[in-house]
PDB file of N, CA and C in Angstrom:
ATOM      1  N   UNK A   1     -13.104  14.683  17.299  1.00  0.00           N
ATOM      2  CA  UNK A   1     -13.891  13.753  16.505  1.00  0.00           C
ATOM      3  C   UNK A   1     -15.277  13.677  17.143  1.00  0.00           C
ATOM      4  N   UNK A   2     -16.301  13.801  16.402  1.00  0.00           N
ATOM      5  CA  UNK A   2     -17.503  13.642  16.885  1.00  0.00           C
ATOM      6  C   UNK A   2     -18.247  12.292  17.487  1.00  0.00           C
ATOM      7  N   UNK A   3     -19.283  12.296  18.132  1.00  0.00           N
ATOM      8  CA  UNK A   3     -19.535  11.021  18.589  1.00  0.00           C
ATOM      9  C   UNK A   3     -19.826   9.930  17.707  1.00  0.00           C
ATOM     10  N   UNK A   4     -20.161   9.965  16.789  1.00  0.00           N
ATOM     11  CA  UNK A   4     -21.334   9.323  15.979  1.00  0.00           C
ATOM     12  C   UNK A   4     -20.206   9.316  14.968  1.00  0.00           C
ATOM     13  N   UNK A   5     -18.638   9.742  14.654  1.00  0.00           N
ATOM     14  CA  UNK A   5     -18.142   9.262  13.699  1.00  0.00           C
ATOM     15  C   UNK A   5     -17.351   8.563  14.530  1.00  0.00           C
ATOM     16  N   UNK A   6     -16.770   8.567  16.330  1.00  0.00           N
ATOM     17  CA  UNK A   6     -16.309   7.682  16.923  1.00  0.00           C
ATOM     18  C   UNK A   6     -16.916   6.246  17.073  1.00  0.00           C
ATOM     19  N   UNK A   7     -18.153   6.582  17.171  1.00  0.00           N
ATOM     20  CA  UNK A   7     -18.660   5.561  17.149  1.00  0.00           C
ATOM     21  C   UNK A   7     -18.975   4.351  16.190  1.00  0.00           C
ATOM     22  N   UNK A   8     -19.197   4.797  14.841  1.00  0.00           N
ATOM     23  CA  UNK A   8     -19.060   4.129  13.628  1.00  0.00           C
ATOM     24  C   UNK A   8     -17.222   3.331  13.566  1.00  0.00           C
ATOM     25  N   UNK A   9     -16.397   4.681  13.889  1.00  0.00           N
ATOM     26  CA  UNK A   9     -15.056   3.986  13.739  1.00  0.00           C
ATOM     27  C   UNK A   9     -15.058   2.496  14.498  1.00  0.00           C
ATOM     28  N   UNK A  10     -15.081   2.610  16.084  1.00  0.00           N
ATOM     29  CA  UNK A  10     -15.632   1.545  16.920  1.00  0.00           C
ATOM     30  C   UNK A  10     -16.237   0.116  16.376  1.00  0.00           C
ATOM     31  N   UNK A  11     -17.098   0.555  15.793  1.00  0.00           N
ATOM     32  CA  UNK A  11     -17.982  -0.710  15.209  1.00  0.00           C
ATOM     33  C   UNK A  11     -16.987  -1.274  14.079  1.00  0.00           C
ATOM     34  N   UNK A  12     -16.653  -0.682  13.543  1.00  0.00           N
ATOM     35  CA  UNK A  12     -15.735  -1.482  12.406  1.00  0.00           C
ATOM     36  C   UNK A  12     -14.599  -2.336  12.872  1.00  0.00           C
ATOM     37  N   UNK A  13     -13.686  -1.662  14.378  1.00  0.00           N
ATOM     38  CA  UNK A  13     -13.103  -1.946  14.841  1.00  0.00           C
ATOM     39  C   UNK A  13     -13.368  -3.499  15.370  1.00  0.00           C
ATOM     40  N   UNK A  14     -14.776  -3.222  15.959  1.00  0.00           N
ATOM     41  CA  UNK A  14     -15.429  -4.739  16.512  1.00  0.00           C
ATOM     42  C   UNK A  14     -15.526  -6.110  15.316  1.00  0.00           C
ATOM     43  N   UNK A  15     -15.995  -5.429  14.282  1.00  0.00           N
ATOM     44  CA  UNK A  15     -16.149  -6.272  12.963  1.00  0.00           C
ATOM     45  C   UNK A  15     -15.103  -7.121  12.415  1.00  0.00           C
ATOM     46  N   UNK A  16     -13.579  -6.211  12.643  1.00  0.00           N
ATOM     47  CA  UNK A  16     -12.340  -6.476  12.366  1.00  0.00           C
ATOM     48  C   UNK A  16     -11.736  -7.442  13.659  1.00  0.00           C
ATOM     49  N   UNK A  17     -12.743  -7.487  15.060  1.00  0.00           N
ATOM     50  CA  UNK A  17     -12.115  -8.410  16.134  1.00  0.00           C
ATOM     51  C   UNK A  17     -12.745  -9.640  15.942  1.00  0.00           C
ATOM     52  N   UNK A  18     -13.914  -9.479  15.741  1.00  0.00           N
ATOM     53  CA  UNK A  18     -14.891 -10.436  16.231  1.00  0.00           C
ATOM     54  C   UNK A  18     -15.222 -11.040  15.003  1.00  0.00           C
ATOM     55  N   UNK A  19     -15.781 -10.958  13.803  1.00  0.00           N
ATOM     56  CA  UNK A  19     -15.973 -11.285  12.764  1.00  0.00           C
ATOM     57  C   UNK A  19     -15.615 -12.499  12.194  1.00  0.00           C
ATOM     58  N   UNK A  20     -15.959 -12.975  11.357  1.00  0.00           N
ATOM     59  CA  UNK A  20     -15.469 -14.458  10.966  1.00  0.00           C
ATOM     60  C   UNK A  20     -15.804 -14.733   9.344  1.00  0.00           C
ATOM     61  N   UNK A  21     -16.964 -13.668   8.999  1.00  0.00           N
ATOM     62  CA  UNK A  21     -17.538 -13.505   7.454  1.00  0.00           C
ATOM     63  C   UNK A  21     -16.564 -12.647   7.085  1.00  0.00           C
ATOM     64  N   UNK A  22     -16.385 -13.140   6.041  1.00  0.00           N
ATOM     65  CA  UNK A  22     -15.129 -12.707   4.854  1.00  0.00           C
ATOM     66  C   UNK A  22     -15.885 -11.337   4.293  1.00  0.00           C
ATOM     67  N   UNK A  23     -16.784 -11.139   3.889  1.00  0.00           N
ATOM     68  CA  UNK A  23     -17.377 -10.124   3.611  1.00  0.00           C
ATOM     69  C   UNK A  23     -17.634  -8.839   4.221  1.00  0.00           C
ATOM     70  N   UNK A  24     -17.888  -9.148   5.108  1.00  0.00           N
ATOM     71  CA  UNK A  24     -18.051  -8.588   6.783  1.00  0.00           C
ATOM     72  C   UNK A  24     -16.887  -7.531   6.662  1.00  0.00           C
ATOM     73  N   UNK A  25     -15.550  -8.669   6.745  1.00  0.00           N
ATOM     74  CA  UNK A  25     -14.186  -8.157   7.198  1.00  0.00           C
ATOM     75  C   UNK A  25     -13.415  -7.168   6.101  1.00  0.00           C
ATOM     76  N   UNK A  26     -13.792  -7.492   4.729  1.00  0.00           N
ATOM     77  CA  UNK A  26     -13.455  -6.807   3.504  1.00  0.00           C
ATOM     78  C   UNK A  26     -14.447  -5.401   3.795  1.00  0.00           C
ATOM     79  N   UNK A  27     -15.718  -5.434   3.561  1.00  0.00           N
ATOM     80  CA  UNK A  27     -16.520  -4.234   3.829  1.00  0.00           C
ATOM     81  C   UNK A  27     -15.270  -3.446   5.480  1.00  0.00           C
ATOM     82  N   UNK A  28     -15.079  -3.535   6.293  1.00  0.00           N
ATOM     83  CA  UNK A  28     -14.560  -3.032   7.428  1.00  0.00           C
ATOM     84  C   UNK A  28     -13.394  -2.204   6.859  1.00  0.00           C
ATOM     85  N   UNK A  29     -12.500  -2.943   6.071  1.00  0.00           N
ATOM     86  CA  UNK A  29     -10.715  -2.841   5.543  1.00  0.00           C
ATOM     87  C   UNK A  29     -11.200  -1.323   4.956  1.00  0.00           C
ATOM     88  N   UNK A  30     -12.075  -2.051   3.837  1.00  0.00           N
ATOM     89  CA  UNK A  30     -12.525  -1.125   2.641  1.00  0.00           C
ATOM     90  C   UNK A  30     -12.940   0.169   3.514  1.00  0.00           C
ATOM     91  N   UNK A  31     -14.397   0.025   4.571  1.00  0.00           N
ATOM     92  CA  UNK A  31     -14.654   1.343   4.867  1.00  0.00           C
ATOM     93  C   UNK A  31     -13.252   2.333   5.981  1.00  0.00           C
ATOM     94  N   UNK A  32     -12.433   1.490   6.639  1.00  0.00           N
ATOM     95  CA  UNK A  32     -11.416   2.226   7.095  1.00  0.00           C
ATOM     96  C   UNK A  32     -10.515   3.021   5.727  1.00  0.00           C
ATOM     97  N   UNK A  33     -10.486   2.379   4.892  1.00  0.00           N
ATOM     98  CA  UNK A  33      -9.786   2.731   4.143  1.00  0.00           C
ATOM     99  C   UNK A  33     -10.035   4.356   3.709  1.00  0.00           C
ATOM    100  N   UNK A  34     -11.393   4.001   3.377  1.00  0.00           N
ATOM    101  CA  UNK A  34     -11.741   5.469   3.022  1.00  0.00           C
ATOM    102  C   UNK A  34     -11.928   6.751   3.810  1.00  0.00           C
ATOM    103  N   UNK A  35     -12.009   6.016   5.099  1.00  0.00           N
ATOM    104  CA  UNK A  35     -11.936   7.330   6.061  1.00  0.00           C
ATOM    105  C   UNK A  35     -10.379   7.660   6.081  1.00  0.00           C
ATOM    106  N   UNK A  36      -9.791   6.922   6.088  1.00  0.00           N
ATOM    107  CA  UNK A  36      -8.384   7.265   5.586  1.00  0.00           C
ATOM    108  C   UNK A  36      -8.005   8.477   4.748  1.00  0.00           C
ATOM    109  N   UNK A  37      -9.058   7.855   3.830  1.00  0.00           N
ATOM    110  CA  UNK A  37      -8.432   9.021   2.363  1.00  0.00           C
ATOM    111  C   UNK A  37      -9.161  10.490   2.441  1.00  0.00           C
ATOM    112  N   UNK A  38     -10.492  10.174   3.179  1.00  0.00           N
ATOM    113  CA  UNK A  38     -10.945  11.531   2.403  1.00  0.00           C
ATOM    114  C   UNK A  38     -11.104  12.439   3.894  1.00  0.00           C
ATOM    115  N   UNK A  39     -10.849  11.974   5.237  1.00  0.00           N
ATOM    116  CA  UNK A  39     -11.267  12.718   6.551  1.00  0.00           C
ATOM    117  C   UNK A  39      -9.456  12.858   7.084  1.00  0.00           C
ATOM    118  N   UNK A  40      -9.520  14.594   7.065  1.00  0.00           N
ATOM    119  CA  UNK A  40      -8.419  15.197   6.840  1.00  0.00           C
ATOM    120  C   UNK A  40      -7.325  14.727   8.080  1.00  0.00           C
ATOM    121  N   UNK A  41      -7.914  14.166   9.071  1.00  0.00           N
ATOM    122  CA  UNK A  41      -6.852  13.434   9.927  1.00  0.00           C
ATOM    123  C   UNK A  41      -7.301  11.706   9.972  1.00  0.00           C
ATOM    124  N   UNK A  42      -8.007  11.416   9.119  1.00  0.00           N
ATOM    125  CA  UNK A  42      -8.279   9.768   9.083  1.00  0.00           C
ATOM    126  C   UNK A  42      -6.921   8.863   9.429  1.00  0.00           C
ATOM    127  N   UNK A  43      -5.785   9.180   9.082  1.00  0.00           N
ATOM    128  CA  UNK A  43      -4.116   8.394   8.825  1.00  0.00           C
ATOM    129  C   UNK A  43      -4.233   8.744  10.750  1.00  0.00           C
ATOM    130  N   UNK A  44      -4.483   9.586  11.043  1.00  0.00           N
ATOM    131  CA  UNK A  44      -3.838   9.441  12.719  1.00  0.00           C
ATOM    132  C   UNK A  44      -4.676   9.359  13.589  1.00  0.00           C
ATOM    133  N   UNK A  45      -5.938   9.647  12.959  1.00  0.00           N
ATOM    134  CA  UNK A  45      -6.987   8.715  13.996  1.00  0.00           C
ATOM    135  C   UNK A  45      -7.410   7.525  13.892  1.00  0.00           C
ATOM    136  N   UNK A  46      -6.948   6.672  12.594  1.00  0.00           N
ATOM    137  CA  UNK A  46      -6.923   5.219  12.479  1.00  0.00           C
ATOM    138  C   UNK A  46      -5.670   4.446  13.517  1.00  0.00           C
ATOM    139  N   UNK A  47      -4.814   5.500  13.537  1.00  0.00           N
ATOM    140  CA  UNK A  47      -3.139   4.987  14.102  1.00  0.00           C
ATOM    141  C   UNK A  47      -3.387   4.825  15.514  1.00  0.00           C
ATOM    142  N   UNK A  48      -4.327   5.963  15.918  1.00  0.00           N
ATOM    143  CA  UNK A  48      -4.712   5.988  17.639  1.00  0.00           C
ATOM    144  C   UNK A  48      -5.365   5.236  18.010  1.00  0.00           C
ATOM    145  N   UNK A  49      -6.659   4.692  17.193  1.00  0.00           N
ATOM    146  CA  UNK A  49      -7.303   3.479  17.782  1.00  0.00           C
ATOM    147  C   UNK A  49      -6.469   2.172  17.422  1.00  0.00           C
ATOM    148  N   UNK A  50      -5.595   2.132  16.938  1.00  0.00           N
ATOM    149  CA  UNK A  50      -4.360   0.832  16.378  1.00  0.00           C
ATOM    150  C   UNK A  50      -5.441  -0.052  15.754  1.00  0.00           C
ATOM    151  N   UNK A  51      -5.709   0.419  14.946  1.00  0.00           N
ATOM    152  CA  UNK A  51      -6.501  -0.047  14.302  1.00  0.00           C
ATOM    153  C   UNK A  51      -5.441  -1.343  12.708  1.00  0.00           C
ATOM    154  N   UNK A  52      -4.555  -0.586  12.357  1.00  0.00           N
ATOM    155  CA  UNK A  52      -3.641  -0.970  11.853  1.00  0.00           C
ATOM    156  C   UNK A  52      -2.752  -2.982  12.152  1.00  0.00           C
ATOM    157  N   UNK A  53      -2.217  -3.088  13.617  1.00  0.00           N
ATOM    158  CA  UNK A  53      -2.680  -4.126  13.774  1.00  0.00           C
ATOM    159  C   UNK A  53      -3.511  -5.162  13.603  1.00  0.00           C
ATOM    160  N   UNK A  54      -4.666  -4.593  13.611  1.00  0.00           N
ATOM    161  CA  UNK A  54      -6.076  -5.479  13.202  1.00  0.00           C
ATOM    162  C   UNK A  54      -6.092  -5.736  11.795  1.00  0.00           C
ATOM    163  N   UNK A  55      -5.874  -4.664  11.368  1.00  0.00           N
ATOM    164  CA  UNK A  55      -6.050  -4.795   9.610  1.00  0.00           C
ATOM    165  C   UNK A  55      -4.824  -5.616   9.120  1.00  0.00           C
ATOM    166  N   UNK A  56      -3.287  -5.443  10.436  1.00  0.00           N
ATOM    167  CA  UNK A  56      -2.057  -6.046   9.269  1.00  0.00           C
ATOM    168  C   UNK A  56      -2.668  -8.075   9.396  1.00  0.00           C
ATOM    169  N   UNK A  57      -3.308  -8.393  10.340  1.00  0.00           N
ATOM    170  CA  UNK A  57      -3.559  -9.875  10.458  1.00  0.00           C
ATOM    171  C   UNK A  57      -4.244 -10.376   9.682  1.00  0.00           C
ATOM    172  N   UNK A  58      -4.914  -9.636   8.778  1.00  0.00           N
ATOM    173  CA  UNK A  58      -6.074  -9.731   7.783  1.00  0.00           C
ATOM    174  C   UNK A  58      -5.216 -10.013   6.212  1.00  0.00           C
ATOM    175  N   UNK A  59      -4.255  -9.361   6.366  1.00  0.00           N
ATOM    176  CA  UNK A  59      -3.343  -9.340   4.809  1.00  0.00           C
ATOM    177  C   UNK A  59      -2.928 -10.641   4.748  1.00  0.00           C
ATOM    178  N   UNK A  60      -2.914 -11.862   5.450  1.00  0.00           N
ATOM    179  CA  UNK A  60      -2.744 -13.113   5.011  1.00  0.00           C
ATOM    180  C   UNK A  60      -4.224 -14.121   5.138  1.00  0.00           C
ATOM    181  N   UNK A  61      -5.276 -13.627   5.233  1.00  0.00           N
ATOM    182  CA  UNK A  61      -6.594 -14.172   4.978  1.00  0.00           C
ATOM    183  C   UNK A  61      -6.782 -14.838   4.114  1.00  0.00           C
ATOM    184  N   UNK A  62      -7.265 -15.800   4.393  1.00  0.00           N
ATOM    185  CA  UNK A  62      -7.717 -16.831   2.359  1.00  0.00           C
ATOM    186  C   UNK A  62      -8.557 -16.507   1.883  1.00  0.00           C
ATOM    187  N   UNK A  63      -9.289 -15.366   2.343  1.00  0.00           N
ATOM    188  CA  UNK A  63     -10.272 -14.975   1.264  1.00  0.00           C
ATOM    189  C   UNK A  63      -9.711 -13.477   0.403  1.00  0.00           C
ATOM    190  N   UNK A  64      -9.259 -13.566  -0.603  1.00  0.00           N
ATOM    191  CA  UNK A  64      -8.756 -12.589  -1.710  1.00  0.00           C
ATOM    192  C   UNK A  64      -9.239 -11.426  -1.388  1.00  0.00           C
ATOM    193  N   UNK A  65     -10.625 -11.257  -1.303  1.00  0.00           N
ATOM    194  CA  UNK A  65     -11.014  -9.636  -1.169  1.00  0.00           C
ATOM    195  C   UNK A  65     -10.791  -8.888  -0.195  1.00  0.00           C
ATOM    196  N   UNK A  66     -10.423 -10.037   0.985  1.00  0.00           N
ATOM    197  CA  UNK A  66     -10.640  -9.406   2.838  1.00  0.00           C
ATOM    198  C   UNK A  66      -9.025  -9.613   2.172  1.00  0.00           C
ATOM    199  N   UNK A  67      -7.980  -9.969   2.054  1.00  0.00           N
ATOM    200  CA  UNK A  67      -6.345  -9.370   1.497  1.00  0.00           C
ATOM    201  C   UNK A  67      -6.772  -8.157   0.849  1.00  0.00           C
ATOM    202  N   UNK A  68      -7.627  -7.980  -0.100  1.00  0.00           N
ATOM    203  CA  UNK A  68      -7.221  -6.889  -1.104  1.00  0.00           C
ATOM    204  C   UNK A  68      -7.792  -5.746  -0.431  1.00  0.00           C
ATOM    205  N   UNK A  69      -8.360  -5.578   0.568  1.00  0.00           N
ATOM    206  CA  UNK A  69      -8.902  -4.314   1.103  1.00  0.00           C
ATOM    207  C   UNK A  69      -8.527  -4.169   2.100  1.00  0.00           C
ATOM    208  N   UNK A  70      -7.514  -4.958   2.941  1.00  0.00           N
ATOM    209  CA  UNK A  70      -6.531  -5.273   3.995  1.00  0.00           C
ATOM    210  C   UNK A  70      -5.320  -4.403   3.405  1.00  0.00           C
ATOM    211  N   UNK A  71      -4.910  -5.197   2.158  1.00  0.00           N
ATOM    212  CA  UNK A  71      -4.080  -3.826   2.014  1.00  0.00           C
ATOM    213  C   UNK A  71      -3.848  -3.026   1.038  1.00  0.00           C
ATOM    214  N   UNK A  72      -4.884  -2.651   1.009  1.00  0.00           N
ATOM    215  CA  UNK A  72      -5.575  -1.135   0.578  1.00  0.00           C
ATOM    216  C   UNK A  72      -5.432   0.000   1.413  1.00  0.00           C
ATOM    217  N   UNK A  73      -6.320  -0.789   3.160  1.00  0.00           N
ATOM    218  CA  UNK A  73      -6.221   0.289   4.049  1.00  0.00           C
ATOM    219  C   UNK A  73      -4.759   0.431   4.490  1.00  0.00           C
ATOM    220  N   UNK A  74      -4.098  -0.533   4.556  1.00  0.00           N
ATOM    221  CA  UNK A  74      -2.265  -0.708   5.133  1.00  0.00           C
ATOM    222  C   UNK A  74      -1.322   0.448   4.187  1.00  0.00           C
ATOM    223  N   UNK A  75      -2.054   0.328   2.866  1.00  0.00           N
ATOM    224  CA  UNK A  75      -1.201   0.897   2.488  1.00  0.00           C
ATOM    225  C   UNK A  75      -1.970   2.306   2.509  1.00  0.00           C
ATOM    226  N   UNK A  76      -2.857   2.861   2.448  1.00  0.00           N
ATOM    227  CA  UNK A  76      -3.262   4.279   2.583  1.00  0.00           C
ATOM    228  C   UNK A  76      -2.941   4.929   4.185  1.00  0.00           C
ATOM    229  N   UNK A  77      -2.707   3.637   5.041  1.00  0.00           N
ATOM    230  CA  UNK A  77      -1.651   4.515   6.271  1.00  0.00           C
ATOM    231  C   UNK A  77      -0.669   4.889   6.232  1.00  0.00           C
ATOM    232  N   UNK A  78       0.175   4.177   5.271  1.00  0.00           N
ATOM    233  CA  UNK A  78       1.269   3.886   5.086  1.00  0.00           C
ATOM    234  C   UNK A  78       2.108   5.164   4.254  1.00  0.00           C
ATOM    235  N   UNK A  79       1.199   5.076   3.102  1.00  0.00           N
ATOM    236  CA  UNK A  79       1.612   6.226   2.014  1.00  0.00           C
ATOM    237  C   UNK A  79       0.769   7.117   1.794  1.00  0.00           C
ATOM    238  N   UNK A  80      -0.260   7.520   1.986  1.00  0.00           N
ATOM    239  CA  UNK A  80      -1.404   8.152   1.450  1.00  0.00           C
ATOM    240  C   UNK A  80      -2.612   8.011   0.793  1.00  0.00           C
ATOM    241  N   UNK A  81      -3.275   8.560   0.243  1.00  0.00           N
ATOM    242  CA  UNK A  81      -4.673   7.704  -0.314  1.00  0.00           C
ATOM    243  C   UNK A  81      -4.078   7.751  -1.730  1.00  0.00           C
ATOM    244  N   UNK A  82      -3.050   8.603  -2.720  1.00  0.00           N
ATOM    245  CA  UNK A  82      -3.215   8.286  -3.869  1.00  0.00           C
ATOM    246  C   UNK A  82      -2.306   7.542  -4.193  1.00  0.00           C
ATOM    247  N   UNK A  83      -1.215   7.547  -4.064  1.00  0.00           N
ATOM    248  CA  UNK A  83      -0.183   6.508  -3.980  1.00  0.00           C
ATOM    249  C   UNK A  83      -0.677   5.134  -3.831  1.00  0.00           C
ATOM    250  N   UNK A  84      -1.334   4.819  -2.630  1.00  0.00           N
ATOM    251  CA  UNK A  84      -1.919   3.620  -2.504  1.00  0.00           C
ATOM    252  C   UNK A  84      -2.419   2.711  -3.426  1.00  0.00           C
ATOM    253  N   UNK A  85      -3.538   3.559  -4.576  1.00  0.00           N
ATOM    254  CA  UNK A  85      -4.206   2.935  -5.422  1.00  0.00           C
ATOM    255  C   UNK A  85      -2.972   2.220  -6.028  1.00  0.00           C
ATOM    256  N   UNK A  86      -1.968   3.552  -6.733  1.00  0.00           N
ATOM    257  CA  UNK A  86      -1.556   2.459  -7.594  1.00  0.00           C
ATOM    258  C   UNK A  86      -0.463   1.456  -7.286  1.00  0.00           C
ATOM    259  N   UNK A  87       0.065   1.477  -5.995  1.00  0.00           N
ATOM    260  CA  UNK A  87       0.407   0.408  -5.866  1.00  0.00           C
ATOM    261  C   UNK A  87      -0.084  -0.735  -5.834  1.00  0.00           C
ATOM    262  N   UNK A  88      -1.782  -0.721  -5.208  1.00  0.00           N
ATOM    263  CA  UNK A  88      -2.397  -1.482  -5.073  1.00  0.00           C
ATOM    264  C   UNK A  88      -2.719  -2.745  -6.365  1.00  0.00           C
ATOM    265  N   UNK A  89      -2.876  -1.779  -7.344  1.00  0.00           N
ATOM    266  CA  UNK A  89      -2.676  -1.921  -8.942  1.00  0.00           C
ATOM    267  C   UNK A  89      -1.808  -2.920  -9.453  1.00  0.00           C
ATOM    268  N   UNK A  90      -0.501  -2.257  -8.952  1.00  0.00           N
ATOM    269  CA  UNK A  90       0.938  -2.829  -9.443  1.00  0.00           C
ATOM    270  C   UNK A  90       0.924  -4.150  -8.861  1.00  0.00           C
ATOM    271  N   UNK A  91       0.438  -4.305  -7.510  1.00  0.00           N
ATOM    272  CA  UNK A  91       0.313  -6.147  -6.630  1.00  0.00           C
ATOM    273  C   UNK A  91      -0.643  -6.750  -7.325  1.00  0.00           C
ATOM    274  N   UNK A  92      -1.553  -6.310  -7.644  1.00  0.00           N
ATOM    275  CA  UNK A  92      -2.642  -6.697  -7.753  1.00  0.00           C
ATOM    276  C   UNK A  92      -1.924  -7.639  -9.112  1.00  0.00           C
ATOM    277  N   UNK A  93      -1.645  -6.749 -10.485  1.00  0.00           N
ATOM    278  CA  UNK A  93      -1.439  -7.040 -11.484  1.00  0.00           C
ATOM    279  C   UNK A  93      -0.213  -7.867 -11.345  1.00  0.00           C
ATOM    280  N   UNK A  94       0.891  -7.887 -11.363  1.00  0.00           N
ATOM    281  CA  UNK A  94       1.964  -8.850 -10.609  1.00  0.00           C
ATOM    282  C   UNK A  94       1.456 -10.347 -10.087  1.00  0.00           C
ATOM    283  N   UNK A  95       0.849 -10.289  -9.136  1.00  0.00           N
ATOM    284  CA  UNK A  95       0.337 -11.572  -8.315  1.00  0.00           C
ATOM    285  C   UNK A  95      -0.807 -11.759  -9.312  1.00  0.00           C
ATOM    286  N   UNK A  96      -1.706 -11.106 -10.293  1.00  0.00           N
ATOM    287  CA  UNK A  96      -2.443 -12.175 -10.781  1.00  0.00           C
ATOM    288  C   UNK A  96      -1.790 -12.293 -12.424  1.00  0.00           C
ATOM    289  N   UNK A  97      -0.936 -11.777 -12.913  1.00  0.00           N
ATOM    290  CA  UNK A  97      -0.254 -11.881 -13.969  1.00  0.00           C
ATOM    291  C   UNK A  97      -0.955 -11.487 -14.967  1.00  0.00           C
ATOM    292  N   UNK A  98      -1.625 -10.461 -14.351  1.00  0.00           N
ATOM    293  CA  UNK A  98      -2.202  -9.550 -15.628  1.00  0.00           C
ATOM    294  C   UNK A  98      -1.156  -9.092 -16.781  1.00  0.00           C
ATOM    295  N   UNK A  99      -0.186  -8.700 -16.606  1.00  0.00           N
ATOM    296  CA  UNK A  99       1.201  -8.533 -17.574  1.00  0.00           C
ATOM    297  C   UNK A  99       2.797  -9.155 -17.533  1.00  0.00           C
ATOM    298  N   UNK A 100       2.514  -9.880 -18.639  1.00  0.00           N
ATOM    299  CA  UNK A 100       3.891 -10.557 -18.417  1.00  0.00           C
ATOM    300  C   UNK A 100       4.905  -9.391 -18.406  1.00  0.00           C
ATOM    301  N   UNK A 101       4.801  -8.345 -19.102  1.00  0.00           N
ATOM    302  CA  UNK A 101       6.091  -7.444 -19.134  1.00  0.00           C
ATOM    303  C   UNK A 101       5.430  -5.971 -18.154  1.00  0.00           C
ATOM    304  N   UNK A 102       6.810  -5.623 -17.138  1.00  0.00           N
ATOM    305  CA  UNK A 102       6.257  -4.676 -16.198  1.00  0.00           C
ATOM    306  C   UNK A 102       6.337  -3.676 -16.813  1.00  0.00           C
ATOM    307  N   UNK A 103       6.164  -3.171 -18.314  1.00  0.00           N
ATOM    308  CA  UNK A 103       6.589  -1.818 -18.576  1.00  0.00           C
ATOM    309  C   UNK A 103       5.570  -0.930 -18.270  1.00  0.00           C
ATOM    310  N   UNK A 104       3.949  -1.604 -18.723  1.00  0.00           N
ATOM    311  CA  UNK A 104       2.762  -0.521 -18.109  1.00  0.00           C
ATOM    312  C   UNK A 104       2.714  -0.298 -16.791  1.00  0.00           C
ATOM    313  N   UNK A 105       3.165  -1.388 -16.055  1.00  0.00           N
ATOM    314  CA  UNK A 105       2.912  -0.893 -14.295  1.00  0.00           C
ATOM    315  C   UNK A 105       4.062   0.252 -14.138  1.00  0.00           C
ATOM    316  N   UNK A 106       4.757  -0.809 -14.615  1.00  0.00           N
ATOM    317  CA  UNK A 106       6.190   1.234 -14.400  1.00  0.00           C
ATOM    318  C   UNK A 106       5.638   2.762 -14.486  1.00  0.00           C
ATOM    319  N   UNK A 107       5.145   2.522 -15.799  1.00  0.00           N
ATOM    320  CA  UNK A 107       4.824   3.384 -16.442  1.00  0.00           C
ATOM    321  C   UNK A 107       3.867   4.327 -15.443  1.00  0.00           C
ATOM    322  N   UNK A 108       2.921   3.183 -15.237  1.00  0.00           N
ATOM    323  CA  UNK A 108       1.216   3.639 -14.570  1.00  0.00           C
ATOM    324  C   UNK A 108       2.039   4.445 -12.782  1.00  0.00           C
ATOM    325  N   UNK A 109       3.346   3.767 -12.345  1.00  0.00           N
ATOM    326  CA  UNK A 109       3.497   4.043 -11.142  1.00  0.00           C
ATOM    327  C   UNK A 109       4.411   5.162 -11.235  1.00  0.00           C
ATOM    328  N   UNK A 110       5.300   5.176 -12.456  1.00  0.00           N
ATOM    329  CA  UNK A 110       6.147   6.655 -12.352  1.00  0.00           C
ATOM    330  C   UNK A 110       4.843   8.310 -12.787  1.00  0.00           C
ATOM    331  N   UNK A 111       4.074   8.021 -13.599  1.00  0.00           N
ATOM    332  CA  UNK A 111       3.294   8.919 -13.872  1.00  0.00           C
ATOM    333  C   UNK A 111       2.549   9.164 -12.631  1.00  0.00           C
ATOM    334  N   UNK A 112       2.190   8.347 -11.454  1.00  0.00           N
ATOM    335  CA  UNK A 112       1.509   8.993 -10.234  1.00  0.00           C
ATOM    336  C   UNK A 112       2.814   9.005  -9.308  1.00  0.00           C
ATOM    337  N   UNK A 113       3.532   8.688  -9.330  1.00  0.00           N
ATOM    338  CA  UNK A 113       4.778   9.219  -8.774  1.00  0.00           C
ATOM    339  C   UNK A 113       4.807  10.977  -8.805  1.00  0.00           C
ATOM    340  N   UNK A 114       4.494  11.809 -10.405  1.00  0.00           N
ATOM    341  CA  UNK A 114       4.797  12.419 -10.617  1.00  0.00           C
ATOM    342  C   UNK A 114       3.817  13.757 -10.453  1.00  0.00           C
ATOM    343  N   UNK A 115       2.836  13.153 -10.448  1.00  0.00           N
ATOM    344  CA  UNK A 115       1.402  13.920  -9.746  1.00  0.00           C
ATOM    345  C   UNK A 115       1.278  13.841  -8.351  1.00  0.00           C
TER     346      UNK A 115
END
C-alpha cells in the first residue's frame, strides 16, 4: 500500500476515534466504504487496521446517516461491495416502511442474489 493511500486510510481512522460531528463520522463510514468496494484488497486492508470495530460502535449512533453508512461499510466487509447495496436497501426499506408487503425487496434481493 502506498504512503499517501496509508495515510488518508489513517486519517479517517482518526475521524472515526476522535470525532463527535455526525457528518464528519458518516463522510469517514461512507469513504471506508468505498475503498472497500473498488481497491482490490480494500476488505483486508480495512480488517488489518481493525478498522471494523470502530465502524461496528457507530451502527447504534442517533444520527441516521452516521448508522446508514456505518452499515454500509460493515456490510461491504462482511459480504462484498454488491451484495451490500442491496441489503442495505432491504433495512433501509423495512425500518422505514417504505413497503408494507416484502414482495419487491425479495424480489430486488433474489435478482442480485443471482448476478
Amino acid at each position: 500500500m502506498d504512503n499517501l493511500l496509508s495515510q488518508i486510510l489513517r486519517v479517517l481512522l482518526t475521524i472515526l476515534d476522535t470525532s463527535s460531528d455526525p457528518r464528519a463520522l458518516a463522510v469517514a463510514c461512507f469513504d471506508l466504504s468505498q475503498f472497500i468496494q473498488y481497491h482490490p484488497a480494500g476488505r483486508v486492508i480495512v480488517t488489518d487496521l481493525k478498522a471494523k470495530e470502530r465502524v461496528m460502535k457507530l451502527m447504534n449512533h442517533e444520527n441516521t446517516e452516521v448508522t446508514k453508512s456505518a452499515l454500509l461499510c460493515i456490510q461491504r466487509l462482511f459480504l462484498g461491495a454488491n451484495l451490500a447495496v442491496v441489503r442495505l436497501f432491504i433495512y433501509l426499506s423495512i425500518i422505514g416502511g417504505i413497503y408494507e408487503s416484502g414482495e419487491l425487496v425479495c424480489w430486488i434481493f433474489l435478482s442480485a442474489v443471482k448476478n
